[in-house]
C-alpha atoms as a PDB file:
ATOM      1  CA  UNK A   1      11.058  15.436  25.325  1.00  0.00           C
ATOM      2  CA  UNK A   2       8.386  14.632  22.572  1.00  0.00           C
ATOM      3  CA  UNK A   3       5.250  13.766  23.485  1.00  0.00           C
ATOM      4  CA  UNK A   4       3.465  11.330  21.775  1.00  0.00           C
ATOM      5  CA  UNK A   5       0.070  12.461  20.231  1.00  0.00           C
ATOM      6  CA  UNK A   6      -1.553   9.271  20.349  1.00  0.00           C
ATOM      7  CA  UNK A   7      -1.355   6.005  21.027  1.00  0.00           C
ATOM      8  CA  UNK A   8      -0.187   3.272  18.990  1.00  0.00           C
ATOM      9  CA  UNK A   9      -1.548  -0.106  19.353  1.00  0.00           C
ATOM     10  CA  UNK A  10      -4.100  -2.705  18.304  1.00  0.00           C
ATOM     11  CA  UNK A  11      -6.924  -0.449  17.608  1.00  0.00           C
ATOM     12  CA  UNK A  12      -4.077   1.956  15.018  1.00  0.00           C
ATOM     13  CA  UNK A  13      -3.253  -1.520  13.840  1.00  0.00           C
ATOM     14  CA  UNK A  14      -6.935  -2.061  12.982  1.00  0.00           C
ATOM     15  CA  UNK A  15      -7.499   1.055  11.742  1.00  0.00           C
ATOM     16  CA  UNK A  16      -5.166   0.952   9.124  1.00  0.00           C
ATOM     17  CA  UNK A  17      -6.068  -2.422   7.862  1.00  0.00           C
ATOM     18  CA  UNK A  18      -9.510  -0.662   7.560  1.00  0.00           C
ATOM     19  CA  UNK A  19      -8.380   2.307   5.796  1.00  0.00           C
ATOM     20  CA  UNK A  20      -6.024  -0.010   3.331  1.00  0.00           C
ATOM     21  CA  UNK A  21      -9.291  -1.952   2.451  1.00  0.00           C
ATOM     22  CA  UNK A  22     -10.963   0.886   1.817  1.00  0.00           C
ATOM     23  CA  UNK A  23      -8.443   2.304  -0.263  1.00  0.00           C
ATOM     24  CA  UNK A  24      -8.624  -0.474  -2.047  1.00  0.00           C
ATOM     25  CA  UNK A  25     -12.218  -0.436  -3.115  1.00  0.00           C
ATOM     26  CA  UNK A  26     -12.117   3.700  -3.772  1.00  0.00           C
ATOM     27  CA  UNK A  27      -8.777   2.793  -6.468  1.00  0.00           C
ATOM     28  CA  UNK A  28     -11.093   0.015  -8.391  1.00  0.00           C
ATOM     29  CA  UNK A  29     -14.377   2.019  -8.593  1.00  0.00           C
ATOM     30  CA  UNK A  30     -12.191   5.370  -9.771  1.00  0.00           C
ATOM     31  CA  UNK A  31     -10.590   3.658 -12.163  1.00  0.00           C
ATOM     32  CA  UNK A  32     -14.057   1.987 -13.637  1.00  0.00           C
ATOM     33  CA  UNK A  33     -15.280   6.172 -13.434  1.00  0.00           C
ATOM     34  CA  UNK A  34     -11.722   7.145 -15.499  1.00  0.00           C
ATOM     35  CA  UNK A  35     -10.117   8.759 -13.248  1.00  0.00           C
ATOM     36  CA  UNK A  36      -6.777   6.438 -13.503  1.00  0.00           C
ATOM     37  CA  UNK A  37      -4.368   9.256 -11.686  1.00  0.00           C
ATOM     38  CA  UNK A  38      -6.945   9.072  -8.788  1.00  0.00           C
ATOM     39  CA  UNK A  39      -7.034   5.398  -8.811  1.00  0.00           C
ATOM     40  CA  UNK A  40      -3.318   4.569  -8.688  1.00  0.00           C
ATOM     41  CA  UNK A  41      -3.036   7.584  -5.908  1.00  0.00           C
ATOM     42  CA  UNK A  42      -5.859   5.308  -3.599  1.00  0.00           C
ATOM     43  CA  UNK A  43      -3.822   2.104  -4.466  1.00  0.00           C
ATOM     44  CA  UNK A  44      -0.710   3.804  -3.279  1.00  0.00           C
ATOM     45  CA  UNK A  45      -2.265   5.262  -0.015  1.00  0.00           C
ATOM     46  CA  UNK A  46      -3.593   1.485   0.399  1.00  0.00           C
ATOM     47  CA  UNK A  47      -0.187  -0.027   0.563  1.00  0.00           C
ATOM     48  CA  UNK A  48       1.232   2.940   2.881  1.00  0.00           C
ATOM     49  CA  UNK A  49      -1.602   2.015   5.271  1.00  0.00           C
ATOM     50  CA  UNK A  50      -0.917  -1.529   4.994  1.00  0.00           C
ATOM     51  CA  UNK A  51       2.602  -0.725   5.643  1.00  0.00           C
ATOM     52  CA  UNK A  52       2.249   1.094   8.808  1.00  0.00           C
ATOM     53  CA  UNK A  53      -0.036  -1.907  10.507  1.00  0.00           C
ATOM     54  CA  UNK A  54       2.603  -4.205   9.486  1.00  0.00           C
ATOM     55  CA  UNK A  55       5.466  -2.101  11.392  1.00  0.00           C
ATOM     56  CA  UNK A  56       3.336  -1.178  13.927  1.00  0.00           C
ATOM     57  CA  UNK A  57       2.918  -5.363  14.754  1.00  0.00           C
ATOM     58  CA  UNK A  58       6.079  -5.663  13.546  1.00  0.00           C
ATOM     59  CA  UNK A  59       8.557  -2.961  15.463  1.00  0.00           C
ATOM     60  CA  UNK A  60      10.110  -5.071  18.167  1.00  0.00           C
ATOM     61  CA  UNK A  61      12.011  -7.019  15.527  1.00  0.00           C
ATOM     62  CA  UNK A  62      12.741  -3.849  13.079  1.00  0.00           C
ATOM     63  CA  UNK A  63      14.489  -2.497  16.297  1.00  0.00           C
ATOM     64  CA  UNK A  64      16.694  -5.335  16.273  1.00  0.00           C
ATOM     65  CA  UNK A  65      17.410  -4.798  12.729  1.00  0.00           C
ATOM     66  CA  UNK A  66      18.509  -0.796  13.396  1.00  0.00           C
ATOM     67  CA  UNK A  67      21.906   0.263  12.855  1.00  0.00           C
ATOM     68  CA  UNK A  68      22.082   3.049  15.558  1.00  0.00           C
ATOM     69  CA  UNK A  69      20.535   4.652  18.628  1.00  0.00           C
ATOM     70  CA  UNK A  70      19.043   7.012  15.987  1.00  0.00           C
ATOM     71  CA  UNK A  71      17.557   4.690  13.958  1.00  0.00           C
ATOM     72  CA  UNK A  72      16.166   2.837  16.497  1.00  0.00           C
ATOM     73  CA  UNK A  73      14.436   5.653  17.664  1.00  0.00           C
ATOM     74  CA  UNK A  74      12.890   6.878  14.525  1.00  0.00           C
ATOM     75  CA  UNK A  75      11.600   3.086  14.206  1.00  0.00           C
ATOM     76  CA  UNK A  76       9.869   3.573  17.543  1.00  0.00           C
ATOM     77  CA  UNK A  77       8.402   7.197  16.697  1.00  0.00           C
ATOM     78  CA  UNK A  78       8.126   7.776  13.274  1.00  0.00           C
ATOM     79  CA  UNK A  79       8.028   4.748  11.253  1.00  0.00           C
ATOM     80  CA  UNK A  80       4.555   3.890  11.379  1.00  0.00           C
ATOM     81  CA  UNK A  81       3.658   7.002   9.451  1.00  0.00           C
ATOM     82  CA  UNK A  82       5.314   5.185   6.613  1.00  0.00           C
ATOM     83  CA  UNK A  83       7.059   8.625   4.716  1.00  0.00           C
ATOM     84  CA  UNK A  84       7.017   8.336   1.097  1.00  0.00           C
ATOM     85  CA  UNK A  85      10.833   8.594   1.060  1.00  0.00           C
ATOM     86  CA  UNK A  86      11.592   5.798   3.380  1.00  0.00           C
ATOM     87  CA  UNK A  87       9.190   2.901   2.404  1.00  0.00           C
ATOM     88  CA  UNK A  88      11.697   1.254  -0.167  1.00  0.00           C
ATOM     89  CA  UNK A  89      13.809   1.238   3.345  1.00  0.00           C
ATOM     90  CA  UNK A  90      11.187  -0.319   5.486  1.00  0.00           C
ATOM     91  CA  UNK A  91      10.247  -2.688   2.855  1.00  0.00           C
ATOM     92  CA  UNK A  92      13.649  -3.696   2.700  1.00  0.00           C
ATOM     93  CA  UNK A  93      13.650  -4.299   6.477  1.00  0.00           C
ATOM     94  CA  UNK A  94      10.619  -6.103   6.687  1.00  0.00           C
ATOM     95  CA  UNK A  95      11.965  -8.155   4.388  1.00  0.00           C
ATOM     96  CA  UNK A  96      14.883  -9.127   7.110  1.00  0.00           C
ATOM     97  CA  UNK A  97      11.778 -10.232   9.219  1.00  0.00           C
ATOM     98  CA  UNK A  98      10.103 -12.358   7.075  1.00  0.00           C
ATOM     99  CA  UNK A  99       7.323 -10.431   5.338  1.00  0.00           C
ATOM    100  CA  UNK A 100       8.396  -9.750   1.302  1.00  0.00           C
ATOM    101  CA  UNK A 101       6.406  -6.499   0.220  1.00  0.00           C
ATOM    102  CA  UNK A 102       9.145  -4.810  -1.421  1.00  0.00           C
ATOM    103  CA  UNK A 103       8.090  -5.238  -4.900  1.00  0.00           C
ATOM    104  CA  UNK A 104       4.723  -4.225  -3.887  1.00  0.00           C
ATOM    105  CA  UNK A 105       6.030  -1.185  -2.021  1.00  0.00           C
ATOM    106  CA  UNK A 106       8.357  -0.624  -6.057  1.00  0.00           C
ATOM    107  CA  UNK A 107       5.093  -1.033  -7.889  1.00  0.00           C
ATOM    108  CA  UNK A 108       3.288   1.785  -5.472  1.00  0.00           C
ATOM    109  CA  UNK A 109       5.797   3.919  -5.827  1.00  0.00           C
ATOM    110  CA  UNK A 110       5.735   4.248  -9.434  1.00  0.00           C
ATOM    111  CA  UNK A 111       1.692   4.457  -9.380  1.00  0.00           C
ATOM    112  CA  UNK A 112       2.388   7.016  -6.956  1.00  0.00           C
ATOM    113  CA  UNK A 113       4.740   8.971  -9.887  1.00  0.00           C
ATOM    114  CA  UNK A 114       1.826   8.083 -11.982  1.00  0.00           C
ATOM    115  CA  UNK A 115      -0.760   9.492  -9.726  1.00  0.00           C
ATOM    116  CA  UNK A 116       1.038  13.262  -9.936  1.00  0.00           C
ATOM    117  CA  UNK A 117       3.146  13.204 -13.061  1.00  0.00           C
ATOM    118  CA  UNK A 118       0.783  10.658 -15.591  1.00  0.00           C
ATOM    119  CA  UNK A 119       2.905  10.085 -18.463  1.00  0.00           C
ATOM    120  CA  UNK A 120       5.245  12.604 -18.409  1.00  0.00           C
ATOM    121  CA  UNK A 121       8.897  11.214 -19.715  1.00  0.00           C
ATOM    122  CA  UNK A 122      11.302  10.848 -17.070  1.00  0.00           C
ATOM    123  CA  UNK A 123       8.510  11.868 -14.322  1.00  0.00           C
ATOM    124  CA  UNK A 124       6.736   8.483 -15.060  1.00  0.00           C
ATOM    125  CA  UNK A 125       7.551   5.098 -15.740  1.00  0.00           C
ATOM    126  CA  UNK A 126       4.267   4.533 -17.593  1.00  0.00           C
ATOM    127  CA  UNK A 127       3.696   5.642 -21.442  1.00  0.00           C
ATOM    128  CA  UNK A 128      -0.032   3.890 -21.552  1.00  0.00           C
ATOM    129  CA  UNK A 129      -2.994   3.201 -19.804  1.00  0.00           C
ATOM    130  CA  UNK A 130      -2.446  -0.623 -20.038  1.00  0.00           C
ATOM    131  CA  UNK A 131       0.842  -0.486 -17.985  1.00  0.00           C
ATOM    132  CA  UNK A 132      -1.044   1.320 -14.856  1.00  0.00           C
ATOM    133  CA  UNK A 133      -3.770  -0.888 -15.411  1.00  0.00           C
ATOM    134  CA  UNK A 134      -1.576  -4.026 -14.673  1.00  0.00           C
ATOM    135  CA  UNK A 135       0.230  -2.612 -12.110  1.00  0.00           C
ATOM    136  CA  UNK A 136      -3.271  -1.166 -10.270  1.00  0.00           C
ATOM    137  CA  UNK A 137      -4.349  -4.554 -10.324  1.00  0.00           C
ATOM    138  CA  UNK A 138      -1.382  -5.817  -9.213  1.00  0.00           C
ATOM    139  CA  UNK A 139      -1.105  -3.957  -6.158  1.00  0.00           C
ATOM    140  CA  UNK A 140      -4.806  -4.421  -5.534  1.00  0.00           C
ATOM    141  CA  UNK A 141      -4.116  -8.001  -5.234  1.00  0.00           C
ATOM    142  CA  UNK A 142      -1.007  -8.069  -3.652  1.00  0.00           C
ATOM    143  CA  UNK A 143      -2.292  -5.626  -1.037  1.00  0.00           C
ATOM    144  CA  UNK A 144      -5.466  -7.679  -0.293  1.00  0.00           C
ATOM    145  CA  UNK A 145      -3.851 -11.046  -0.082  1.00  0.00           C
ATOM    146  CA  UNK A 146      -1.585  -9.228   2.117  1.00  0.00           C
ATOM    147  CA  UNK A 147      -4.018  -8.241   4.735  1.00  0.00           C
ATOM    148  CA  UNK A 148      -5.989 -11.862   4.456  1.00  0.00           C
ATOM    149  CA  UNK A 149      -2.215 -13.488   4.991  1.00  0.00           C
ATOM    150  CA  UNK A 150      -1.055 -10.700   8.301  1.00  0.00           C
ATOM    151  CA  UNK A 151      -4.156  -8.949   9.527  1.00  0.00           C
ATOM    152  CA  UNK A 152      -7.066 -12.086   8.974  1.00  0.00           C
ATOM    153  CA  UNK A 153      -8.664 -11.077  12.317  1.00  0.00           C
ATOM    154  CA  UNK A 154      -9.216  -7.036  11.141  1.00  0.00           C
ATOM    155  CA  UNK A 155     -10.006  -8.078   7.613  1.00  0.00           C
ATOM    156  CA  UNK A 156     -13.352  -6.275   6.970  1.00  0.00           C
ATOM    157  CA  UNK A 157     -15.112  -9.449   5.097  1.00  0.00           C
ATOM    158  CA  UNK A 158     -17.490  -7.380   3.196  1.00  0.00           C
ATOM    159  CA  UNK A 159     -15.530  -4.864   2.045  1.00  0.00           C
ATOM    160  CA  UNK A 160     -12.639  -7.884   1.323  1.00  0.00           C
ATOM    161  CA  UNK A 161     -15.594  -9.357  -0.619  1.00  0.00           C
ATOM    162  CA  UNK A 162     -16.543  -6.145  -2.668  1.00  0.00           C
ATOM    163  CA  UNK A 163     -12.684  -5.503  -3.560  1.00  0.00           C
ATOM    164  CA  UNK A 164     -12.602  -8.895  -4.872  1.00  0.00           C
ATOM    165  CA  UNK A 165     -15.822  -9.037  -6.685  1.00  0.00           C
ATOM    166  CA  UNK A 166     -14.999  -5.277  -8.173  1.00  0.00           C
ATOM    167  CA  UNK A 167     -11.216  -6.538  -9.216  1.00  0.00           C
ATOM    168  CA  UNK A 168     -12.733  -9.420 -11.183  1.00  0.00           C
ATOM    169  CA  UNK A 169     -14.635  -7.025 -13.206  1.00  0.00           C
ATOM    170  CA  UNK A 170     -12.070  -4.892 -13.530  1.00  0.00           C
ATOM    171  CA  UNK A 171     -10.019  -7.537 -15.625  1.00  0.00           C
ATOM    172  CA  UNK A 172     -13.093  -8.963 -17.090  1.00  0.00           C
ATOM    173  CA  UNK A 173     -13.761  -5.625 -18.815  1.00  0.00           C
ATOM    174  CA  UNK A 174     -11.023  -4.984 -19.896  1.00  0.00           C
ATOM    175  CA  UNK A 175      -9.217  -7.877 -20.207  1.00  0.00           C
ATOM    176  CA  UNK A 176      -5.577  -6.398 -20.549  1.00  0.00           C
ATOM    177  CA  UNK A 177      -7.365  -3.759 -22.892  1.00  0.00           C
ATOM    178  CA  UNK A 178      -8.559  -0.863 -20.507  1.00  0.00           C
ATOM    179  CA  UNK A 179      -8.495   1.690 -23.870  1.00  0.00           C
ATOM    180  CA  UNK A 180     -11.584  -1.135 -25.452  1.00  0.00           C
END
């Protein structure tokens, strides 16, 4: 039998609100430094971590949702560590329970493609800055209202505040333009 390394519970939960924040703010001040790759790699590790909190909360009803003992147990172990190659999946089954992330989770992924293959054709779906630029922000906002919408009572204020303040500049600088 497996044993489980840690718990999971309200303090995970908070953590990864936290971290998802965080992410947040490092994808907005990389981005402002040039480093776009970087940036769209923070955004994507902010919706994984936003992910995991919301299966985490959510797991009682995604067991419900599973279509064998197998599943069902990889929802109770696993899931929460949100792999790359199965959050399209989850999204889809959060979906069933009433939270709608999965073009979020679509627009992640392909920063995520971004992040390691930048504008390589048929690695990326991106051929200019401006594209990742209105995705980042994009998933920036989505993510944050997110976590003000599901996780209000672990939402960091300050660092909620800074994200916001830094996204407005963000698209006050560049205004669509980021190559101005």
């Amino acid at each position: 039998m497996e044993k489980d390394l840690y718990a999971v519970g309200k303090e995970y939960v908070e953590a990864r609100v936290i971290e998802s924040l965080t992410d947040l703010l490092l994808s907005i001040t990389l981005w402002k430094e040039g480093y776009t790759r970087n940036a769209a790699g923070k955004a994507f590790s902010a919706v994984k971590a936003l992910m995991s909190a919301l299966i985490v909360v959510n797991e009682d009803k995604l067991v419900k949702l599973a279509r064998d003992e197998d599943q069902r147990e990889w929802i109770e172990k696993k899931a929460h560590t949100v792999p790359t190659h199965s959050m399209y999946s989850l999204a889809q089954m959060l979906k069933k329970v009433g939270i709608d992330i999965v073009d979020l989770v679509n627009r992640a992924l392909n920063l995520h493609d971004y992040q390691y293959n930048g504008f390589e054709p048929g690695f990326s779906r991106y051929t200019n800055k401006d594209d990742v630029l209105t995705d980042l922000i994009s998933v920036i906002t989505e993510t944050k209202k997110a976590i003000h919408t599901y996780f209000p009572e672990y939402e960091v204020k300050e660092v909620s505040e800074k994200v916001g303040k830094l996204l407005e500049e963000l698209m006050n600088d560049y205004n669509g333009q980021p190559n101005a």
